[in-house]
Protein backbone atom coordinates (compact mmCIF):
# COMPACT_ATOMS: atom_id res chain seq x y z
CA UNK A 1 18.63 -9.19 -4.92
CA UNK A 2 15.97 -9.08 -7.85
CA UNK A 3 17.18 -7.75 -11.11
CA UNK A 4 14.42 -4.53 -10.54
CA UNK A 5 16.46 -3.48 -7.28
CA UNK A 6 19.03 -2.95 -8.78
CA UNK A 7 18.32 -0.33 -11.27
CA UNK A 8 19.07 3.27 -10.35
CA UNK A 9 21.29 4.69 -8.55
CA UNK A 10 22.86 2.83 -5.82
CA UNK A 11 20.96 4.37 -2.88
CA UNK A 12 17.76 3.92 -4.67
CA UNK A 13 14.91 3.40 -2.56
CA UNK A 14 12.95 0.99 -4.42
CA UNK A 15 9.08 1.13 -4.42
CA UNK A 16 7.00 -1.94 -3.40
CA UNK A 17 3.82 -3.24 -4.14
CA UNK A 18 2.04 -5.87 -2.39
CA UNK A 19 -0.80 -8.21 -3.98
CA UNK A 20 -2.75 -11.66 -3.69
CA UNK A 21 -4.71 -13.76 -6.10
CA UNK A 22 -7.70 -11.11 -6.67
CA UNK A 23 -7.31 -10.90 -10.77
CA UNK A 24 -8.16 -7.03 -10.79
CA UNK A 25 -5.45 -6.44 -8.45
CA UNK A 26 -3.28 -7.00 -11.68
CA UNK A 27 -4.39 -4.41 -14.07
CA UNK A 28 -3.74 -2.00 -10.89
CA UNK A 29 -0.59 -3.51 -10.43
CA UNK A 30 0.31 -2.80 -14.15
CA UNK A 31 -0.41 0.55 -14.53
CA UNK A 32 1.36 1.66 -11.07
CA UNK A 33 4.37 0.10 -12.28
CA UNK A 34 3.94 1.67 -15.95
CA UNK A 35 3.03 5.23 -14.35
CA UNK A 36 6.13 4.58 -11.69
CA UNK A 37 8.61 4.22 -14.85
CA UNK A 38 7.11 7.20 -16.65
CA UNK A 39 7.57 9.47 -13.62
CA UNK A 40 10.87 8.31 -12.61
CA UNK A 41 12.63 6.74 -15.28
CA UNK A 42 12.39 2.75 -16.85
CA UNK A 43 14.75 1.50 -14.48
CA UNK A 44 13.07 2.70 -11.04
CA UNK A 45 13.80 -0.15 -8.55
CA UNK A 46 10.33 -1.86 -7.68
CA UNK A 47 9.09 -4.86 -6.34
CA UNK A 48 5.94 -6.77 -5.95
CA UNK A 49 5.60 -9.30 -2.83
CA UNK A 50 3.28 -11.90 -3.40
CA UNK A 51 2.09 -14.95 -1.18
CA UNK A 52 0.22 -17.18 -3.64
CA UNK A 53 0.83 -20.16 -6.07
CA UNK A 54 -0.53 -18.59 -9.22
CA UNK A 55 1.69 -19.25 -11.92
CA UNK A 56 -0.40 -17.04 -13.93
CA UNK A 57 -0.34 -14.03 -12.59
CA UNK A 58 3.64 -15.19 -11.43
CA UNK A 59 4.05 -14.97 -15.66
CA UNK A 60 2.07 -12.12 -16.01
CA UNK A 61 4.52 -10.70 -13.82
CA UNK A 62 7.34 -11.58 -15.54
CA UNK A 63 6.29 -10.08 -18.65
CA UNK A 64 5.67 -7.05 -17.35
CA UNK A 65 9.53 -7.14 -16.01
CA UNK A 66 8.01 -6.28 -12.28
CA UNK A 67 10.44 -8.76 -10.13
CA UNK A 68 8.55 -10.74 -7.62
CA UNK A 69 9.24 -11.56 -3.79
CA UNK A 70 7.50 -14.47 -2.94
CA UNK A 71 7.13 -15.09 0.57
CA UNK A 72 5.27 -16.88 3.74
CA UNK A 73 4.05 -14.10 5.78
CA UNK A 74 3.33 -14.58 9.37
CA UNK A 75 0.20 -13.19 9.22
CA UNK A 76 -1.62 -15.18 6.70
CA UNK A 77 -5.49 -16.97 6.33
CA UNK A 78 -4.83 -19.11 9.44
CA UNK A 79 -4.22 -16.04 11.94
CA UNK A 80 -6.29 -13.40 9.75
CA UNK A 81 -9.70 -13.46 10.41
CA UNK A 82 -11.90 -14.38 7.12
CA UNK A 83 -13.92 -10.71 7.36
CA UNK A 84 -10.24 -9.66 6.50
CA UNK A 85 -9.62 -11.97 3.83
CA UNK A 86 -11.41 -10.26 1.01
CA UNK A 87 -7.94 -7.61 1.10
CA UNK A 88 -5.18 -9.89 2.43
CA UNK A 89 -2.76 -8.85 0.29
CA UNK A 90 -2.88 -5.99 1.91
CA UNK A 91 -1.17 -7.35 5.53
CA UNK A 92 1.65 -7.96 3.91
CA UNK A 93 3.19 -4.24 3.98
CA UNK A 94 3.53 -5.14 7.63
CA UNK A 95 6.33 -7.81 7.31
CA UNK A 96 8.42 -5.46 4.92
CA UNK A 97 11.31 -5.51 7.26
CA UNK A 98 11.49 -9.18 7.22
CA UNK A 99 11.56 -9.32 3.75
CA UNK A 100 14.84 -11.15 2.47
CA UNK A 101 15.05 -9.13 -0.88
CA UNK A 102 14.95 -5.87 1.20
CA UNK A 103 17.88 -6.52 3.53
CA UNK A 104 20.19 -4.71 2.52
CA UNK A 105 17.65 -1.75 2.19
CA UNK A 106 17.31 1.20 4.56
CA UNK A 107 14.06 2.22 3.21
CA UNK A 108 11.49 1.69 1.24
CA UNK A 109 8.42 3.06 -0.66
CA UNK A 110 5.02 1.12 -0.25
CA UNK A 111 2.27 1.82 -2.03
CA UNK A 112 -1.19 -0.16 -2.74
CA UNK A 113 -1.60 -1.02 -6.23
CA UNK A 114 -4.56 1.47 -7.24
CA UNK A 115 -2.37 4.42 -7.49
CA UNK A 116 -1.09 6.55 -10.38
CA UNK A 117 1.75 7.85 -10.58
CA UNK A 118 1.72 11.47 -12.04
CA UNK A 119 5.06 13.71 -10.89
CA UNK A 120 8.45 13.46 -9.52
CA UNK A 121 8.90 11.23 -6.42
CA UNK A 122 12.42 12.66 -5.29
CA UNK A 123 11.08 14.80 -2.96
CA UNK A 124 9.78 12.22 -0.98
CA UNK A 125 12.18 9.52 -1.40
CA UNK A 126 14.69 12.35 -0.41
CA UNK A 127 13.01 12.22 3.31
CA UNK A 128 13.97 10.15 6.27
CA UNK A 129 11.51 9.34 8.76
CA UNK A 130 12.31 7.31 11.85
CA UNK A 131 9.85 4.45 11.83
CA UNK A 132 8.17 5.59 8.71
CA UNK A 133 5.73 8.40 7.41
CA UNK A 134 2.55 8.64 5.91
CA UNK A 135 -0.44 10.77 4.92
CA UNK A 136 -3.84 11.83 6.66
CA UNK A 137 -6.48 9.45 5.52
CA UNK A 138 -9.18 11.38 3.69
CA UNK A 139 -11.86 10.93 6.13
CA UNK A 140 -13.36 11.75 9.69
CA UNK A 141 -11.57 10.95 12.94
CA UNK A 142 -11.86 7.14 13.36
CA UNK A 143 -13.57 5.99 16.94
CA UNK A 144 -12.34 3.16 18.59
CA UNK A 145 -14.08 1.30 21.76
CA UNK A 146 -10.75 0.59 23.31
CA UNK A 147 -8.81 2.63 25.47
CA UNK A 148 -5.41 0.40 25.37
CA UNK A 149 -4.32 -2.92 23.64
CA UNK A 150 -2.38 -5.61 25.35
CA UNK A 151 0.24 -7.98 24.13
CA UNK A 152 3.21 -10.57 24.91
CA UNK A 153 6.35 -11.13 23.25
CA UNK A 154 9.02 -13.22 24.84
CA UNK A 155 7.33 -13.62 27.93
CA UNK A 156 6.73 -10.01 28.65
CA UNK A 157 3.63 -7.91 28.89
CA UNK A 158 3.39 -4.68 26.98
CA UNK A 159 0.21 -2.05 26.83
CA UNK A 160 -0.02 0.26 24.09
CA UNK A 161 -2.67 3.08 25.07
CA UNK A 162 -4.79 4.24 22.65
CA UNK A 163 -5.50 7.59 21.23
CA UNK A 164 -9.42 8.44 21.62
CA UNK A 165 -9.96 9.91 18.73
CA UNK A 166 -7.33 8.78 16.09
CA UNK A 167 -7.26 11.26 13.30
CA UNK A 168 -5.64 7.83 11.23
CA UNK A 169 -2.41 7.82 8.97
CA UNK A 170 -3.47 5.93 5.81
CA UNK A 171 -1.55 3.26 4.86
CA UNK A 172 -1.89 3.35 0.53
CA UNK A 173 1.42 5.29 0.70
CA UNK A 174 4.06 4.67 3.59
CA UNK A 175 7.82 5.16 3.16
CA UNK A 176 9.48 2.96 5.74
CA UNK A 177 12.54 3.12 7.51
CA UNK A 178 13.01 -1.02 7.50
CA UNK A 179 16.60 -0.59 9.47
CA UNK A 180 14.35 1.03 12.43
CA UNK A 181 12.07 -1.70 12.16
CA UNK A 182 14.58 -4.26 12.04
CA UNK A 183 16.89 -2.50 15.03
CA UNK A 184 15.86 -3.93 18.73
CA UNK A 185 13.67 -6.19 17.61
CA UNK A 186 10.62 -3.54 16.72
CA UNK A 187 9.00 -5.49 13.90
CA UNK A 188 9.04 -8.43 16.06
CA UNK A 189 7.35 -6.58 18.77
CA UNK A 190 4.74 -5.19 16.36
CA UNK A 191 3.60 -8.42 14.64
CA UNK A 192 3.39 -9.89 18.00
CA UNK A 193 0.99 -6.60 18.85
CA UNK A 194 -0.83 -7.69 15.35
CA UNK A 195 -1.16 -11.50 15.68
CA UNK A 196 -3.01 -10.67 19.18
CA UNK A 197 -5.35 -8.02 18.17
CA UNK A 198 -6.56 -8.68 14.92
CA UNK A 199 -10.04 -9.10 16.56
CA UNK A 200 -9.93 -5.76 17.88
CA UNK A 201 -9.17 -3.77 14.84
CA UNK A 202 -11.24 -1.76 12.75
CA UNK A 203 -9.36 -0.66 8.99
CA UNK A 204 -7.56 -3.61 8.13
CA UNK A 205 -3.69 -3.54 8.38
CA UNK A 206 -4.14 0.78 8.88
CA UNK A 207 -5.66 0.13 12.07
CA UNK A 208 -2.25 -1.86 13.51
CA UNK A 209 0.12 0.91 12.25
CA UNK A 210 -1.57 3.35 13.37
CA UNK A 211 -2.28 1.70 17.08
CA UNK A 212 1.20 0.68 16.99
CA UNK A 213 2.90 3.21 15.89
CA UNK A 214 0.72 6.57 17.07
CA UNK A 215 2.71 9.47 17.17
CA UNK A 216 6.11 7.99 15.80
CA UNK A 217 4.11 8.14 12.47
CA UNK A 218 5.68 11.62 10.55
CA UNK A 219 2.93 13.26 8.42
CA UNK A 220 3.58 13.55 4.79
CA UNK A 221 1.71 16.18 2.66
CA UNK A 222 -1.53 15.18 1.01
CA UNK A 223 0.04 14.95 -2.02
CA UNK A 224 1.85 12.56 -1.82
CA UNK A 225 -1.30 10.12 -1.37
CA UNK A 226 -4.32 12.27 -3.14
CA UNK A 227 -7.84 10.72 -3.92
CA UNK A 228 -8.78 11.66 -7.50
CA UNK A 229 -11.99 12.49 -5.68
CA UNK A 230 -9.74 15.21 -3.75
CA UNK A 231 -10.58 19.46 -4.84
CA UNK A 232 -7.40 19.81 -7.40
CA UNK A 233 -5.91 16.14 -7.51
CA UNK A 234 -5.21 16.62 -10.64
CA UNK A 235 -3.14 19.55 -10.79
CA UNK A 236 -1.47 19.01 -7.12
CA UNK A 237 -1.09 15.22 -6.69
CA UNK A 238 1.87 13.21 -7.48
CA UNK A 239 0.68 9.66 -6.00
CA UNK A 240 -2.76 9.69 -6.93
CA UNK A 241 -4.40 7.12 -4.86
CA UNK A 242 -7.97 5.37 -6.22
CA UNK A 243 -8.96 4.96 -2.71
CA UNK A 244 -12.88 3.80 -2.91
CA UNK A 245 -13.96 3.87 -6.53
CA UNK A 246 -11.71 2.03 -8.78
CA UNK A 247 -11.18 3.06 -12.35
CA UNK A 248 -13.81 1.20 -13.75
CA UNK A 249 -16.25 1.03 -11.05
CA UNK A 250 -18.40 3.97 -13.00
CA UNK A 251 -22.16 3.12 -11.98
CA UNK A 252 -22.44 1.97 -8.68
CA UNK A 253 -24.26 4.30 -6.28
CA UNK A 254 -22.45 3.27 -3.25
CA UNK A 255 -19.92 5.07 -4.33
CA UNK A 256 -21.37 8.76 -5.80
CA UNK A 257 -20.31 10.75 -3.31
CA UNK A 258 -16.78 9.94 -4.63
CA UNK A 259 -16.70 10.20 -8.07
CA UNK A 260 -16.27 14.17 -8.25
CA UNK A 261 -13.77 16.33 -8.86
CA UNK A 262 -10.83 14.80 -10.86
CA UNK A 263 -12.20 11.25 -10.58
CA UNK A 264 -13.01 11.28 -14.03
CA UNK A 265 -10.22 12.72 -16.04
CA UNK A 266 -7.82 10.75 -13.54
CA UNK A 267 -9.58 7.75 -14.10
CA UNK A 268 -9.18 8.73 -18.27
CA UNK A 269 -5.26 9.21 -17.45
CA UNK A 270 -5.20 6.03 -15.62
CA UNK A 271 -6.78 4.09 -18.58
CA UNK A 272 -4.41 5.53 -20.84
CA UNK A 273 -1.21 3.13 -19.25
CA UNK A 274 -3.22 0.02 -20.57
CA UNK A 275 -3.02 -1.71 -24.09
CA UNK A 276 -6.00 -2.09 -26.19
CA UNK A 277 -6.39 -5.63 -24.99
CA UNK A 278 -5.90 -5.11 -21.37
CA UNK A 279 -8.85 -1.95 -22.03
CA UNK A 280 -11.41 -4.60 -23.35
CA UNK A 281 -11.49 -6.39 -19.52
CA UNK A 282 -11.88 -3.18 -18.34
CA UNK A 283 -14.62 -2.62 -20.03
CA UNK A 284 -16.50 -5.62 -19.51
CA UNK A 285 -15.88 -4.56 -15.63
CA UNK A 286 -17.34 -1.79 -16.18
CA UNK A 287 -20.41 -3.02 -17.96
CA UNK A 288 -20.98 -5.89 -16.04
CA UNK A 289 -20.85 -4.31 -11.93
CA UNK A 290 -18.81 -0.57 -12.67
């Protein structure tokens, strides 16, 4: 078990980050971990699973004391189609339950990278959802042209209808229940369910869990997975989630719409995690395409 597991009490649910080779995934990265040991303490278990072969961003790792999983995930470039490549990293929250430095773990906390920690997580690591639980994604009801999905698994046949519309569970925060998953072979069935509709998905790895997993998905409270772009993120939110705009991505008009609110004094707080150094790319992001 990584060092960063360990740390805690004994139950501790450790939090998990997933990420691939895109270099601004690791000032994200960074500052969730930073904000995650503010919040809860310097030795909150966490982990970050990673699929790739860069030795940089393996060091960069290292120095930031974040323990890394490294793994082969069954759902990688060769079964992913390449409009989905661009967030791979991303897939990988599926496989959790497979996950040999999680096995002796009953749950766990997943979050994307581009969040920001801001209060007290015991609440939610308190709760105990069956498969797993997760907030209402910020948007409309997402449409979907069909009306079941098929798939095999040890030489059975298995439909899973699907809900017409899908108000959709987003999938920047989920706390899973990886003993469920692991119990009668449910994570098995599920990437068998992925691996044969990934042409017929529409949100990336959010569209499997929630066709998947429908109405076994609990609902957590906004809160717990708040866009700074949200009325009163700032005040209510304890997982504030950058969902659309990144930090530094000030200037471009695709994405005006979002940058209201508390985007900018979130953004200011999010800033404040990095070192002068790690600042001075951020700026140059933010001068060159923010």
């Amino acid at each position: 078990m990584p060092a960063g597991l360990a740390g805690g009490s004994v139950n501790a649910i450790p939090t998990v980050f997933c990420i691939d080779d895109n270099p601004r995934y690791l000032p994200l990265l960074r500052v969730a971990a930073r904000s995650l040991r503010a919040t809860q303490g310097a030795d909150a278990p966490c982990l970050c699973v990673y699929a790739g072969n860069d030795q940089t961003l393996l060091d960069s790792l290292d120095r930031e004391g974040i323990p890394c999983a490294r793994y082969t995930p069954a759902l990688d470039k060769a079964t992913i189609p390449q409009r989905f490549h661009r967030a791979i990293g991303a897939f990988l929250k599926l496989e959790l339950a497979l996950l040999p430095e999680l096995a002796d773990m009953s749950y766990c906390l997943y979050c994307d990278v581009d969040v920001l920690f801001l209060r007290p997580l015991d609440e939610l690591l308190a709760r105990r959802p069956r498969y797993m639980a997760m907030a209402r994604e910020q948007t409309a009801p997402f449409f979907h042209e069909y009306e079941r999905l098929s798939y095999t698994w040890q030489g059975k046949a298995y439909t899973v209808p699907m809900p017409f519309p899908i108000w959709t569970f987003s999938s920047g925060v989920v706390l899973f229940h990886l003993h469920q998953l692991r119990k009668h072979s449910h994570i098995h069935n599920f990437l068998a369910f992925c691996s044969q509709n990934l042409e017929r998905i529409g949100n990336l790895d959010q569209s499997l869990l929630n066709y998947f997993f429908g109405k076994r998905i609990e609902r957590l409270e906004s809160r717990w997975n708040c866009p700074p772009y949200r009325r009163n993120a700032a005040q209510e939110g304890h997982i504030i989630h950058f969902h659309g705009p990144k930090p530094w991505e000030i200037r471009r008009p695709l994405w005006n719409d979002l940058r209201i609110h508390d985007f900018w004094p979130l953004r200011e707080t999010w800033k404040s995690f990095l070192h002068t150094d790690e600042l001075s790319a951020i700026e140059a992001w933010e001068a060159r395409d923010g």
